[in-house]
C-alpha atoms as a PDB file:
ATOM      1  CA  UNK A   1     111.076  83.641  92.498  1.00  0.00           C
ATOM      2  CA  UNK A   2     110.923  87.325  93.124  1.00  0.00           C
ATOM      3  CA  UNK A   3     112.079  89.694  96.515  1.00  0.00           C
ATOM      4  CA  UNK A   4     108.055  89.136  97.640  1.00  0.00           C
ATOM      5  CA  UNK A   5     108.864  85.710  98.317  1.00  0.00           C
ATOM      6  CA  UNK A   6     111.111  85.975 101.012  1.00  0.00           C
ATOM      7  CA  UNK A   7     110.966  86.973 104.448  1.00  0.00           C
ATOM      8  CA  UNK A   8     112.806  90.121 106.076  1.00  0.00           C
ATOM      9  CA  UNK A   9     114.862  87.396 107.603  1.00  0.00           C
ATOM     10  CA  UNK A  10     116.011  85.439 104.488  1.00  0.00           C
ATOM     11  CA  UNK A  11     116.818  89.160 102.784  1.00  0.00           C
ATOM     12  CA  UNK A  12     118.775  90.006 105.486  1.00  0.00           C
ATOM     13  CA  UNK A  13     120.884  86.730 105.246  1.00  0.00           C
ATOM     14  CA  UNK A  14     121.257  86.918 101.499  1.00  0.00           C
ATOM     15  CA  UNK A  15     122.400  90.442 102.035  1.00  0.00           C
ATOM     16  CA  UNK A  16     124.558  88.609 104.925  1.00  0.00           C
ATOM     17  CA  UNK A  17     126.462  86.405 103.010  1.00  0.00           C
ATOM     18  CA  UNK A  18     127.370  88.346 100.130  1.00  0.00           C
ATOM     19  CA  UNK A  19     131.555  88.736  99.463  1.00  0.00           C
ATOM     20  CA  UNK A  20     132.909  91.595  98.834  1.00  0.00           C
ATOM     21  CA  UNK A  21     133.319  91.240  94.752  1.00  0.00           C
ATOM     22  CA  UNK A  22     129.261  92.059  95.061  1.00  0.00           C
ATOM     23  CA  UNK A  23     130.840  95.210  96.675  1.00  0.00           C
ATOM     24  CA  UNK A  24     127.367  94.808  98.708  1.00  0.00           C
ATOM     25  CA  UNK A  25     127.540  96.512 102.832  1.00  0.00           C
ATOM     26  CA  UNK A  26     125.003  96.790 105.520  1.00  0.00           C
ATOM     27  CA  UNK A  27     125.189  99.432 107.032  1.00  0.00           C
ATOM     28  CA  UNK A  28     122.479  99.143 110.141  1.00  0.00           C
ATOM     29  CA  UNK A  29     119.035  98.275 110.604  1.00  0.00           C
ATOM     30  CA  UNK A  30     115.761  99.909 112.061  1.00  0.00           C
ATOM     31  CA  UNK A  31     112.796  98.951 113.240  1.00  0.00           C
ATOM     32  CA  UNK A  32     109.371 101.269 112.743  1.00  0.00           C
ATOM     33  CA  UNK A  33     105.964 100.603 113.694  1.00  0.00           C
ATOM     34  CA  UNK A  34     105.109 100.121 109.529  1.00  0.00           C
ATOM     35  CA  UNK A  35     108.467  98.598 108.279  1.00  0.00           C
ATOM     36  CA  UNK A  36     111.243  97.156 109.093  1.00  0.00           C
ATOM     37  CA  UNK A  37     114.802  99.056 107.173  1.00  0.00           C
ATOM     38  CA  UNK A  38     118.335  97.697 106.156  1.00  0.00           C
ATOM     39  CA  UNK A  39     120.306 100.554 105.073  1.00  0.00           C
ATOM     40  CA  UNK A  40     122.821  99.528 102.562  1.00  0.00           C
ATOM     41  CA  UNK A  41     125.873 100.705 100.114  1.00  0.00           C
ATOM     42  CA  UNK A  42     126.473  99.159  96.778  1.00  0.00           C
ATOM     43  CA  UNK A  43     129.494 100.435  95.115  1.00  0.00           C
ATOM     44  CA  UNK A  44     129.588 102.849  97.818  1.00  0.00           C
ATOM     45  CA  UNK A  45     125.981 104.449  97.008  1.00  0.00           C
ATOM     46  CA  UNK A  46     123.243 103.803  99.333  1.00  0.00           C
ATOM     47  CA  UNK A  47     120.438 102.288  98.963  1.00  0.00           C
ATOM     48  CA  UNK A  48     117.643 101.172 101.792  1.00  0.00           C
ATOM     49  CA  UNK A  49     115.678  97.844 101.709  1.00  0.00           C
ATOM     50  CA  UNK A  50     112.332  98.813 103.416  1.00  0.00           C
ATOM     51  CA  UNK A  51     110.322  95.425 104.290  1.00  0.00           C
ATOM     52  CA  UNK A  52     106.523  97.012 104.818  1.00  0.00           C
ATOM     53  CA  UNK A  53     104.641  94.965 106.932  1.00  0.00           C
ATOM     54  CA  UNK A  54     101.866  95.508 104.538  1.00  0.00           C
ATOM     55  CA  UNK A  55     103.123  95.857 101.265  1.00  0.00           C
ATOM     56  CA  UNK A  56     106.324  93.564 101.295  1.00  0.00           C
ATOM     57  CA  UNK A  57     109.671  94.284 100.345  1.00  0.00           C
ATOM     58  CA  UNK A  58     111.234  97.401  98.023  1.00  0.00           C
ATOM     59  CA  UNK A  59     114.808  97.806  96.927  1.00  0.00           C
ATOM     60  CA  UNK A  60     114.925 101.966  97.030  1.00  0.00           C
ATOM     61  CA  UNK A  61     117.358 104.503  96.231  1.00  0.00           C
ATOM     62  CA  UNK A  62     118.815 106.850  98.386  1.00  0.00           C
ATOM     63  CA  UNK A  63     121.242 109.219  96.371  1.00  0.00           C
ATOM     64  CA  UNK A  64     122.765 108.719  93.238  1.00  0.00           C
ATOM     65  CA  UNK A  65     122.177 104.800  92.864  1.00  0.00           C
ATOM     66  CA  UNK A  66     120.237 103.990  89.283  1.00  0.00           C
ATOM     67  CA  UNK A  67     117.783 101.361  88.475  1.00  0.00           C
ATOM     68  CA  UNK A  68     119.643  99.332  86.451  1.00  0.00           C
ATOM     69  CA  UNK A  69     122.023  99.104  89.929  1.00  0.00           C
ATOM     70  CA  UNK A  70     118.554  98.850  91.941  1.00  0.00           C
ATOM     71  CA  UNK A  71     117.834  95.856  89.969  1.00  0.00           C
ATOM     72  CA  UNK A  72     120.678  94.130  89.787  1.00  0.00           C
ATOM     73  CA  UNK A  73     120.481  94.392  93.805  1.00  0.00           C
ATOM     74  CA  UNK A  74     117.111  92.502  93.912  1.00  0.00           C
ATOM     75  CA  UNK A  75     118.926  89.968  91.493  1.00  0.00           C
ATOM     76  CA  UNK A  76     121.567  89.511  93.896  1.00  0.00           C
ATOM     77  CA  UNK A  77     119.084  89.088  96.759  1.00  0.00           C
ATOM     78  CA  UNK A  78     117.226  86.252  94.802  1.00  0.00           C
ATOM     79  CA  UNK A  79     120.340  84.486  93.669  1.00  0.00           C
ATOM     80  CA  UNK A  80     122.240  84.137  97.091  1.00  0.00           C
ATOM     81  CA  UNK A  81     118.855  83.094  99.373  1.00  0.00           C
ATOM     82  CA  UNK A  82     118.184  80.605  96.545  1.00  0.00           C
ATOM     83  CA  UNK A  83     122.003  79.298  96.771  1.00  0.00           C
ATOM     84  CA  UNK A  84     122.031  78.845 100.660  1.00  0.00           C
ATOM     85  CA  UNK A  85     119.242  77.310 100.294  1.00  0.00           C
ATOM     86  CA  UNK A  86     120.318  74.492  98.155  1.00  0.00           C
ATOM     87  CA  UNK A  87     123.356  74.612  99.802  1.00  0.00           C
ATOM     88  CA  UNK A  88     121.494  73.168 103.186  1.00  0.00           C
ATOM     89  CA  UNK A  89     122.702  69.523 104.729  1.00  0.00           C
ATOM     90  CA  UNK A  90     120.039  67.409 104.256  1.00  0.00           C
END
């Protein structure tokens, strides 16, 4: 599983439910005609989620965040949509 495979909604509840040891906080969100934003901190840099309505998802930088940080983001994503998910009653 990857970011494309999930809707804006399921990011946004991944990025939801993290705790704060994934030191992970959203900040607002924005709608535009092409995309739909989540502007974020991680470790107190920020960092958008931009969810084209064409293109799909993209973890980007805004500042001083790296891509090793950029990744591990997207990781993070992945791993708590996939654990609510199996974490649903039945």
């Amino acid at each position: 599983m990857n970011l494309y495979d999930l809707t804006y909604q399921e990011i946004l509840k991944a990025l939801s439910k993290m705790d704060a040891t994934h030191e992970i906080v959203i900040e607002r969100e924005a709608f535009i005609p092409e995309a739909d934003l989540i502007f974020c901190r991680f470790k107190g840099e920020r960092f958008n989620l931009k969810y084209d309505l064409n293109y799909g998802p993209k973890v980007e930088a805004v500042g001083k965040i790296n891509r090793s940080d950029l990744e591990t983001i997207e990781r993070l994503i992945i791993q708590h949509h996939h654990f609510s998910n199996n974490n649903k009653i039945k």
